[in-house]
Every structure is written in structure tokens, then in C-alpha cells.
Protein backbone atom coordinates (compact mmCIF):
# COMPACT_ATOMS: atom_id res chain seq x y z
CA UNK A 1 -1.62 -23.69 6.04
CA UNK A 2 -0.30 -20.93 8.51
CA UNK A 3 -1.71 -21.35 12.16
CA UNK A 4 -0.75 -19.01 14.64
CA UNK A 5 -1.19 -18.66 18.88
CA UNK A 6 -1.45 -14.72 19.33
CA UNK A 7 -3.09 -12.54 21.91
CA UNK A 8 -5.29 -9.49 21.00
CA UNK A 9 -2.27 -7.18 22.38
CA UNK A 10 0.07 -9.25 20.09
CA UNK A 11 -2.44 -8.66 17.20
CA UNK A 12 -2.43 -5.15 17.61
CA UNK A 13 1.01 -4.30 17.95
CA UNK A 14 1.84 -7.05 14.59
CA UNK A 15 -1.14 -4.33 12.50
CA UNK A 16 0.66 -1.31 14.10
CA UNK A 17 4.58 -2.49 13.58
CA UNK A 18 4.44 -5.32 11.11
CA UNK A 19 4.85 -5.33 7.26
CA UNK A 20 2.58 -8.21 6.11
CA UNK A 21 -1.06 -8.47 6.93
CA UNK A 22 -2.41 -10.98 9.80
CA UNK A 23 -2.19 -14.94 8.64
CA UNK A 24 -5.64 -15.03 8.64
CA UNK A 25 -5.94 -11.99 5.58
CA UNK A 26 -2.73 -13.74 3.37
CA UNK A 27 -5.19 -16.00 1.32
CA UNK A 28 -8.62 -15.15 2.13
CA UNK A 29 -9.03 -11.23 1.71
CA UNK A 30 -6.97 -11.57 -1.77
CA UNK A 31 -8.76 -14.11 -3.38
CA UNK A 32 -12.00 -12.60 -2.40
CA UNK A 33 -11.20 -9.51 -4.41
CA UNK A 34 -11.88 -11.87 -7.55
CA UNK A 35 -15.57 -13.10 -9.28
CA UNK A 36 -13.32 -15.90 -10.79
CA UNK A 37 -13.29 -17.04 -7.35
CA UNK A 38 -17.10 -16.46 -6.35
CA UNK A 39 -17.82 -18.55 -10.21
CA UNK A 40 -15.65 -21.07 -9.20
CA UNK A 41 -16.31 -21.82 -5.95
CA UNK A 42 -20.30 -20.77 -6.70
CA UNK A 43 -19.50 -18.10 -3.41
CA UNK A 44 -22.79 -16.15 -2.71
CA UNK A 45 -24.31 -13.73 -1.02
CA UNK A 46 -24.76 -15.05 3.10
CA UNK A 47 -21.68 -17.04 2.53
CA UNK A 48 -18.53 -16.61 4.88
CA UNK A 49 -16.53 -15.53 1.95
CA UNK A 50 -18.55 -13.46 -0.10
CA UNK A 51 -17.64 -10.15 -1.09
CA UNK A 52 -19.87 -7.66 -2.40
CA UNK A 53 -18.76 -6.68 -6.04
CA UNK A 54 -19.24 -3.25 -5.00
CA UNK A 55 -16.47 -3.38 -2.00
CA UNK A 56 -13.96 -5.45 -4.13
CA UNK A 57 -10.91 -3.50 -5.15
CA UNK A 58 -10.88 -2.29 -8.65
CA UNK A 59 -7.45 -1.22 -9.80
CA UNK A 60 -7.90 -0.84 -13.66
């Protein structure tokens, strides 16, 4: 688990200068992209982690 004490300004300037995405996107935002995760973890619509099928990335 990554935990991390950061101001807004701090934020910012890691999005603007930084090469990996904020702690809070490393897990979360990537295994959202995946209905094996919204089967598995029965993730639906109203939930915090839901992702519409229509705004998940689709690469092939």
C-alpha cells in the first residue's frame, strides 16, 4: 500500500514534472480499465470503482 502526505501545489507540480502517475491512479485507474475486474469483484454501476465500458481504454 503506497500512502503519501502531499499538498495540492505538490500535486500539481508531481502531474506537471513527474514521470509516473499520482499513488492514488497506480492500482486503481489500471485495473478499472478491465470487465475481468468489474465480474470479479461484481463492480457496478453507482459503485466507487466503476467504469463505464464505454470510457475504458480499448487498445486492440
Amino acid at each position: 500500500m503506497c500512502r503519501m502526505l502531499v499538498t495540492e501545489e505538490g500535486l500539481v507540480q508531481r502531474l506537471q514534472t513527474g514521470t509516473h502517475p499520482p499513488y492514488y491512479l497506480c492500482t486503481n485507474a489500471i485495473v478499472q480499465q478491465f470487465e475481468e475486474f468489474h465480474s470479479a469483484y461484481d463492480i457496478a454501476e453507482g459503485d466507487d470503482m466503476y467504469l463505464a465500458s464505454g470510457s475504458r481504454l480499448n487498445v486492440w
